[in-house]
PDB file of N, CA and C in Angstrom:
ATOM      1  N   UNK A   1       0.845  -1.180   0.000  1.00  0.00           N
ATOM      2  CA  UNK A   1       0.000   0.000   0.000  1.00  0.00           C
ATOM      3  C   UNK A   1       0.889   1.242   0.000  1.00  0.00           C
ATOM      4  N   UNK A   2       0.418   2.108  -0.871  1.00  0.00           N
ATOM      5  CA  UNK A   2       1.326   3.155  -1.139  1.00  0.00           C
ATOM      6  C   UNK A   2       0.596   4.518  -0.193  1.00  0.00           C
ATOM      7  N   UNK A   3      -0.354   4.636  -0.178  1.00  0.00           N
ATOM      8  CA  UNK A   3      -1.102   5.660   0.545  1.00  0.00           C
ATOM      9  C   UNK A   3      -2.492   4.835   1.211  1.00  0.00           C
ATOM     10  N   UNK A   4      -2.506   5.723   2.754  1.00  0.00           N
ATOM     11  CA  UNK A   4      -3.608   5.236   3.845  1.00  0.00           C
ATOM     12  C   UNK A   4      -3.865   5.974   3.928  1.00  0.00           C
ATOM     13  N   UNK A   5      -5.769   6.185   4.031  1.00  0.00           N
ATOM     14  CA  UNK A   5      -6.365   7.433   4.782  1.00  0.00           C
ATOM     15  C   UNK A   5      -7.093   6.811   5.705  1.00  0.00           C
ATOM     16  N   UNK A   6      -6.979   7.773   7.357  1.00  0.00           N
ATOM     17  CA  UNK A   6      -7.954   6.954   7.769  1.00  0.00           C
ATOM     18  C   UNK A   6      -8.791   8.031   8.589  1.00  0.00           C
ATOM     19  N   UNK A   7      -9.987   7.164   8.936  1.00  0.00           N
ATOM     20  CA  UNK A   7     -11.512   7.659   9.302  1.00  0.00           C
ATOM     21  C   UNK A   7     -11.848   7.405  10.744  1.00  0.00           C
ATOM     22  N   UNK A   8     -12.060   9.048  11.817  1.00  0.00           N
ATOM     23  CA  UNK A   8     -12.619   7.870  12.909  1.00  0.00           C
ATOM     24  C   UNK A   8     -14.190   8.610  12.865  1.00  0.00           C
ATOM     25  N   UNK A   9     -15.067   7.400  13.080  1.00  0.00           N
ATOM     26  CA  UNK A   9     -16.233   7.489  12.885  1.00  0.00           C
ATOM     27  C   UNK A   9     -16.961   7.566  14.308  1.00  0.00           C
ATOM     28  N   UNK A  10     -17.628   8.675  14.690  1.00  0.00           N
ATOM     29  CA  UNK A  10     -18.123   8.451  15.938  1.00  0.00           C
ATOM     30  C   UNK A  10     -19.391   9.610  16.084  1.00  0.00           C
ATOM     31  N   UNK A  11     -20.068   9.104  17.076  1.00  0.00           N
ATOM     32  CA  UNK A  11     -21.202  10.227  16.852  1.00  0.00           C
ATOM     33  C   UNK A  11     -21.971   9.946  18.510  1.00  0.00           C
ATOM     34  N   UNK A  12     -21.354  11.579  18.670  1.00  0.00           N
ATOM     35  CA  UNK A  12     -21.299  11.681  19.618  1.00  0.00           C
ATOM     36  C   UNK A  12     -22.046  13.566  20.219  1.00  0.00           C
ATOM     37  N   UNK A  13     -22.926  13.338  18.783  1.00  0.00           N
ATOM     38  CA  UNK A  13     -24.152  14.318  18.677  1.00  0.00           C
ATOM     39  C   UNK A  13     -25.474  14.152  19.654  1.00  0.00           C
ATOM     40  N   UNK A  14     -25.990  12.509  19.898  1.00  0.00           N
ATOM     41  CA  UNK A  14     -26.770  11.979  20.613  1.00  0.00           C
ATOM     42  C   UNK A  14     -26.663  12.461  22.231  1.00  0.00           C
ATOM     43  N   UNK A  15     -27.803  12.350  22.893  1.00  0.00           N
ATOM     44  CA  UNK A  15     -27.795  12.385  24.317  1.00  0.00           C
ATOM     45  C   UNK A  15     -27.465  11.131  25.019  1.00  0.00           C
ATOM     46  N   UNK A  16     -26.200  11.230  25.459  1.00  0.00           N
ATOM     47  CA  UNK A  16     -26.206   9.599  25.905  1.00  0.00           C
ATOM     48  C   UNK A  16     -26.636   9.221  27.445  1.00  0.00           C
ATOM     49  N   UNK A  17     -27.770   9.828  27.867  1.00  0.00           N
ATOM     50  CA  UNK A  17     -28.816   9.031  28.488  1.00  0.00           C
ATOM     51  C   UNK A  17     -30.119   9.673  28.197  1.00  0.00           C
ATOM     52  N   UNK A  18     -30.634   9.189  26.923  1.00  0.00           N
ATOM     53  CA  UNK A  18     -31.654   9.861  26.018  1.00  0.00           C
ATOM     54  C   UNK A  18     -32.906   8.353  26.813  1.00  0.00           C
ATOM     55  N   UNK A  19     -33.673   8.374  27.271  1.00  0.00           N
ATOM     56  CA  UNK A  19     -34.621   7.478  27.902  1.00  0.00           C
ATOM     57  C   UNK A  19     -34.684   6.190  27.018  1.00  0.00           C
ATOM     58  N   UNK A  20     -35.248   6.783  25.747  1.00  0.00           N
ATOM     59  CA  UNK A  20     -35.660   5.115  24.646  1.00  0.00           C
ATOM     60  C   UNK A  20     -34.089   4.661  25.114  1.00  0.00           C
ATOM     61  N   UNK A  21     -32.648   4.918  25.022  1.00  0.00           N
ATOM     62  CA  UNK A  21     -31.638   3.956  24.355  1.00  0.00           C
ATOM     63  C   UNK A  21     -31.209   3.442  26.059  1.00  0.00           C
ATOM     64  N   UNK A  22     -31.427   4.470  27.205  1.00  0.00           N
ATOM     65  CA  UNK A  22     -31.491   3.309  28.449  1.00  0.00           C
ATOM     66  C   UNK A  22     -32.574   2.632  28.670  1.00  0.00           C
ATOM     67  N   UNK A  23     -33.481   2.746  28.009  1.00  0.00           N
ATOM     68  CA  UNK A  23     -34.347   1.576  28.042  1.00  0.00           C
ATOM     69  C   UNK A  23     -34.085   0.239  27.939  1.00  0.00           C
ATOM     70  N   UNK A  24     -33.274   0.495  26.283  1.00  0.00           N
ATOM     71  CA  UNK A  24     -32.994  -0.407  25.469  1.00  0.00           C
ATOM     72  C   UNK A  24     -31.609  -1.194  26.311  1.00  0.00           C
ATOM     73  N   UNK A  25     -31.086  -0.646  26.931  1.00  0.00           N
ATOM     74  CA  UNK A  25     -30.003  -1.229  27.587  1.00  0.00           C
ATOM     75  C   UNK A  25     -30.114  -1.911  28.451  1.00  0.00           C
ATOM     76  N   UNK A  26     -31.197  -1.261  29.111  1.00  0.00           N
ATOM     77  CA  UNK A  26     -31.414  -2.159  30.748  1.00  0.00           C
ATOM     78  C   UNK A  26     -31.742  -3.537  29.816  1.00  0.00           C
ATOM     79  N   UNK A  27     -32.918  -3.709  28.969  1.00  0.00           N
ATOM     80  CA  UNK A  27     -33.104  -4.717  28.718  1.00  0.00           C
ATOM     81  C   UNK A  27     -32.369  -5.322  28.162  1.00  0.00           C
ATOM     82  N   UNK A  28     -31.016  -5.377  27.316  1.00  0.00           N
ATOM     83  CA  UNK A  28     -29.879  -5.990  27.395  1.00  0.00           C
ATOM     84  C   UNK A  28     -29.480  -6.964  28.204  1.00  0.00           C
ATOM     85  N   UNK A  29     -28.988  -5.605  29.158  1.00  0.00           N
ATOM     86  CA  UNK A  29     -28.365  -5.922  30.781  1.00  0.00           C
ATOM     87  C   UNK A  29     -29.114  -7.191  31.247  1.00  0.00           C
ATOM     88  N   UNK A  30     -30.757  -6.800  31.214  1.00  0.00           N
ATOM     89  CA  UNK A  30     -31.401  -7.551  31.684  1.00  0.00           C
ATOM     90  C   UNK A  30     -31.268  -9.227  31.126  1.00  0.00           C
ATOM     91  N   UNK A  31     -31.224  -9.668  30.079  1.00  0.00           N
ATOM     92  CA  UNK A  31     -31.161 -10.935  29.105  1.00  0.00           C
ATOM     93  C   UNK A  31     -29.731 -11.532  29.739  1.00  0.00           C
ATOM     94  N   UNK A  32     -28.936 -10.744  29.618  1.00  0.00           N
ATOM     95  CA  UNK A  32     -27.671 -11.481  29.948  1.00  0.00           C
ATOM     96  C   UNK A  32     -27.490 -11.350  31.672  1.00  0.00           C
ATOM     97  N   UNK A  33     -28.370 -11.040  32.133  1.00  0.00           N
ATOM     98  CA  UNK A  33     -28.529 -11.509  33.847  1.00  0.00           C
ATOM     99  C   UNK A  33     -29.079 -12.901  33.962  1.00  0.00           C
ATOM    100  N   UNK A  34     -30.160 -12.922  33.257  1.00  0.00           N
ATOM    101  CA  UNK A  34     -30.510 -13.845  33.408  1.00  0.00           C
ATOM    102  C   UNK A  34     -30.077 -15.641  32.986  1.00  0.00           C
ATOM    103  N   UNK A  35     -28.738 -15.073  32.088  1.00  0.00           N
ATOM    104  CA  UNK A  35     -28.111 -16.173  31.518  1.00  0.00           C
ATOM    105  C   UNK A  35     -26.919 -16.499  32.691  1.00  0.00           C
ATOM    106  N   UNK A  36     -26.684 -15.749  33.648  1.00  0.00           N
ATOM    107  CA  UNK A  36     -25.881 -15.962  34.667  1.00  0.00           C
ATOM    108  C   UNK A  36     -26.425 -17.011  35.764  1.00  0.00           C
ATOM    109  N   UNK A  37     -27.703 -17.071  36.073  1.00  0.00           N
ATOM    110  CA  UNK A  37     -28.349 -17.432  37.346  1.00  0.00           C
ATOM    111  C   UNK A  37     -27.788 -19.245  37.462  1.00  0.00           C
ATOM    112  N   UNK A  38     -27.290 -19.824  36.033  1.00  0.00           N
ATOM    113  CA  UNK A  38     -26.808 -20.892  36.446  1.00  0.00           C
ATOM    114  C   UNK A  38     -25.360 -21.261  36.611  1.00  0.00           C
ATOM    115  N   UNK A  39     -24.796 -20.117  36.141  1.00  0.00           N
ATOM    116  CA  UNK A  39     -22.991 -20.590  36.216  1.00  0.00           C
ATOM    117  C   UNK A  39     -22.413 -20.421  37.232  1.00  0.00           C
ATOM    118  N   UNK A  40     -21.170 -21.220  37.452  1.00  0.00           N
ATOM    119  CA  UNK A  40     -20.720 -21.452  38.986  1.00  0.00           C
ATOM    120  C   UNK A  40     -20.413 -19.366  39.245  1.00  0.00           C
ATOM    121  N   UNK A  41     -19.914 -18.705  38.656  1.00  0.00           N
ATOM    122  CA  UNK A  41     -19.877 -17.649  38.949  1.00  0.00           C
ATOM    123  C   UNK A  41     -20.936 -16.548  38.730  1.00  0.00           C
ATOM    124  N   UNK A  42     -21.997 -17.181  38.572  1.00  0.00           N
ATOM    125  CA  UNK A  42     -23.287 -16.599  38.339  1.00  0.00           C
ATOM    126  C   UNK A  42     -23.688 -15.265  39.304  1.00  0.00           C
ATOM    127  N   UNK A  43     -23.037 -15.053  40.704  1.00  0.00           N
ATOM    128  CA  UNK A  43     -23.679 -14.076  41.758  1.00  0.00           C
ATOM    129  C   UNK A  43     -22.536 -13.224  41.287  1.00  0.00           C
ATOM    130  N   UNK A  44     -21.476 -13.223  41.255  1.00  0.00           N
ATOM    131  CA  UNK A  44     -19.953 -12.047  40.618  1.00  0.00           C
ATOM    132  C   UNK A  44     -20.637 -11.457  39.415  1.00  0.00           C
ATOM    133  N   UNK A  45     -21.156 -12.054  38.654  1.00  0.00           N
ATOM    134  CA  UNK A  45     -21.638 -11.608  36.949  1.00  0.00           C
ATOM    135  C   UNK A  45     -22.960 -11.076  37.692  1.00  0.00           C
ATOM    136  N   UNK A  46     -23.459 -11.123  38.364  1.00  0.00           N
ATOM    137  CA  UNK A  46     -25.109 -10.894  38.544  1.00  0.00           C
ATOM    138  C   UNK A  46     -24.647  -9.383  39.014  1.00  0.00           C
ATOM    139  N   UNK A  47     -23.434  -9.256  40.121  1.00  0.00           N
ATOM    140  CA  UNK A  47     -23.657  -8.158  40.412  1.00  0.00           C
ATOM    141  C   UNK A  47     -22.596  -7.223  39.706  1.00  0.00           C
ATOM    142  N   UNK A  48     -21.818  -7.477  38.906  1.00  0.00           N
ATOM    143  CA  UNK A  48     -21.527  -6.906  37.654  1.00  0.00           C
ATOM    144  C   UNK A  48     -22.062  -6.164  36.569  1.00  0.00           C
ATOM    145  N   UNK A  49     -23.198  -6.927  36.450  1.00  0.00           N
ATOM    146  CA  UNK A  49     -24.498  -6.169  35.766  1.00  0.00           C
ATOM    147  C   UNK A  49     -25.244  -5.203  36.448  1.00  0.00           C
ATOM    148  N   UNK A  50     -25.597  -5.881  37.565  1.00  0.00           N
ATOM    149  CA  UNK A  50     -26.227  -4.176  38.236  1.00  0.00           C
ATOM    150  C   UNK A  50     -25.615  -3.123  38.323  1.00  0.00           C
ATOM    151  N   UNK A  51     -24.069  -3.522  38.307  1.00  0.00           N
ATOM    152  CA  UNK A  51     -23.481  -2.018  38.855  1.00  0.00           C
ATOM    153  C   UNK A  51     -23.381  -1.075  37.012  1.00  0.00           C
ATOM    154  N   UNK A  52     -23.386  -2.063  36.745  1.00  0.00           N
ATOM    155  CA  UNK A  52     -23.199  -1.881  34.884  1.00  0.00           C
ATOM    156  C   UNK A  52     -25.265  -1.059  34.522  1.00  0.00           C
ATOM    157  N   UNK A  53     -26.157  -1.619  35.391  1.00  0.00           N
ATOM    158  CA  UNK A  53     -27.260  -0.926  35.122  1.00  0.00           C
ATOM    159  C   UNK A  53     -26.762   0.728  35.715  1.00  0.00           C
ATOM    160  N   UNK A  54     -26.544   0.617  36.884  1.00  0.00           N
ATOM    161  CA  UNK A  54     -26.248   1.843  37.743  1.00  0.00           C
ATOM    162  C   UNK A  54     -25.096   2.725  36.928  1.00  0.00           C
ATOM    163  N   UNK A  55     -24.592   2.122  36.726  1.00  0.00           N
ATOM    164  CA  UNK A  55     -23.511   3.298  35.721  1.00  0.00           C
ATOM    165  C   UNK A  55     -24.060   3.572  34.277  1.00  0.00           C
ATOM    166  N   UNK A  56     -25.379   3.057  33.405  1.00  0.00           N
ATOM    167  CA  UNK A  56     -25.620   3.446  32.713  1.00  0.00           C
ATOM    168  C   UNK A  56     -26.429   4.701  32.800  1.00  0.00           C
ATOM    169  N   UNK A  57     -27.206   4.688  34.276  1.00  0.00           N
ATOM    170  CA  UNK A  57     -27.759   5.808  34.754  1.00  0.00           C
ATOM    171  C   UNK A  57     -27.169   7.267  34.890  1.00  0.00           C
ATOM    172  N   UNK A  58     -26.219   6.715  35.951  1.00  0.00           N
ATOM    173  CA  UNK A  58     -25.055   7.973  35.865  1.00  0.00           C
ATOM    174  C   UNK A  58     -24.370   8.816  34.907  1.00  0.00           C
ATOM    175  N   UNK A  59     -23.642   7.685  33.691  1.00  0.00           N
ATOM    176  CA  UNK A  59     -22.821   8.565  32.795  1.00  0.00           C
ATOM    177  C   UNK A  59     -23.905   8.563  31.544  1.00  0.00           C
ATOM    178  N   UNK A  60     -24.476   7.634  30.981  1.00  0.00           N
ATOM    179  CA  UNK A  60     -24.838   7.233  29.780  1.00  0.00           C
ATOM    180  C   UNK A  60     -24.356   6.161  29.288  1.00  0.00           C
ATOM    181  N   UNK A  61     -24.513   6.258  27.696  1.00  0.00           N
ATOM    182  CA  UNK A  61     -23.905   5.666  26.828  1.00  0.00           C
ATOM    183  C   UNK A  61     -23.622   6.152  25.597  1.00  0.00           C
ATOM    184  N   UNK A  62     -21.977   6.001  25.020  1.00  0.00           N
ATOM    185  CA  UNK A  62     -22.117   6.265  23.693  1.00  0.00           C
ATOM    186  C   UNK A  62     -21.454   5.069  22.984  1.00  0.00           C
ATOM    187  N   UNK A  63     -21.808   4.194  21.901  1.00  0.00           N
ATOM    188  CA  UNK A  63     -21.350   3.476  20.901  1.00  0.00           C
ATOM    189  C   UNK A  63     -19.754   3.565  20.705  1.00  0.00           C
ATOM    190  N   UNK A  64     -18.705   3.015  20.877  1.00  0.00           N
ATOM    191  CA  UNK A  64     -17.281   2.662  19.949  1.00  0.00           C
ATOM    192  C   UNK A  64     -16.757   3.914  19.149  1.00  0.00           C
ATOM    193  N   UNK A  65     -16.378   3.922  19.401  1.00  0.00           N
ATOM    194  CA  UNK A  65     -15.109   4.739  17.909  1.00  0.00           C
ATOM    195  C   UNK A  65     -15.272   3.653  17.156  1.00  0.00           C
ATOM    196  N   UNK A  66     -15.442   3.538  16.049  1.00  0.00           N
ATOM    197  CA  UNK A  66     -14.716   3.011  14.681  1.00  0.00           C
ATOM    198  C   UNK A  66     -13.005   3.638  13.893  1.00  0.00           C
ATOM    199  N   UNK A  67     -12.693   2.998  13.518  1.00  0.00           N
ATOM    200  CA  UNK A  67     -11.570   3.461  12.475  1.00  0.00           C
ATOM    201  C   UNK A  67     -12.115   3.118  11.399  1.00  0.00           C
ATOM    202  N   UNK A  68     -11.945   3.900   9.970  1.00  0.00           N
ATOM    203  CA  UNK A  68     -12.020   3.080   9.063  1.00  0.00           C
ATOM    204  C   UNK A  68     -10.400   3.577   8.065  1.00  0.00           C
ATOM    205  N   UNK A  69      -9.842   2.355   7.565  1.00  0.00           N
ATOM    206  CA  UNK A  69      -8.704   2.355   7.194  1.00  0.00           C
ATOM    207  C   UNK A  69      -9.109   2.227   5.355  1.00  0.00           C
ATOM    208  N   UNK A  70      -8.779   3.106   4.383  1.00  0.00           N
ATOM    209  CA  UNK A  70      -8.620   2.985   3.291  1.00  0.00           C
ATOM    210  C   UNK A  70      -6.988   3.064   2.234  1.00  0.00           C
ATOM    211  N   UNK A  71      -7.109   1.633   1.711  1.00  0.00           N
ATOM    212  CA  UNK A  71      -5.703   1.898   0.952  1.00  0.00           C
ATOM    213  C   UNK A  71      -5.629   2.000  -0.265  1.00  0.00           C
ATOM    214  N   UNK A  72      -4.656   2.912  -0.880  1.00  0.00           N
ATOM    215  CA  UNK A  72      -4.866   2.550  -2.316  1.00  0.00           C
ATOM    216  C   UNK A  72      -3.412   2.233  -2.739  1.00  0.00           C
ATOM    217  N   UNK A  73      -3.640   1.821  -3.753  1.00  0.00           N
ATOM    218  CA  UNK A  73      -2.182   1.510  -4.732  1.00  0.00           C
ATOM    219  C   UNK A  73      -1.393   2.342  -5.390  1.00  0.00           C
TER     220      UNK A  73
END
């Protein structure tokens, strides 16, 4: 590759604790709690997630950075 451009993609225009998208999270949170209740470390992960509900309250959320890497010849 003779020349790279690259892209970081992020959007970070949104309210990141806009109600619909902590909605959408708790219920996340919520699905994968419930996949804990049988593994030997099931109560560590259980309360991992709550504190993970509780901090979505507090800060928000925003989505990843992306990179995007383009090459040409």
């Amino acid at each position: 590759m003779q020349h790279l451009d690259y892209y970081e993609l992020k959007d970070l225009d949104l309210d990141p604790k806009e109600p619909e998208l902590i909605h959408e999270l708790e219920g996340i949170i919520d699905r994968y709690l419930q996949r804990t209740e049988n593994l030997d470390n099931g109560v560590e992960l259980h309360q991992q997630g709550e504190e993970l509900h509780q901090r979505v309250h507090h800060v928000g959320f925003h989505g990843a950075t992306s990179l995007l890497v383009i090459g040409k010849r």
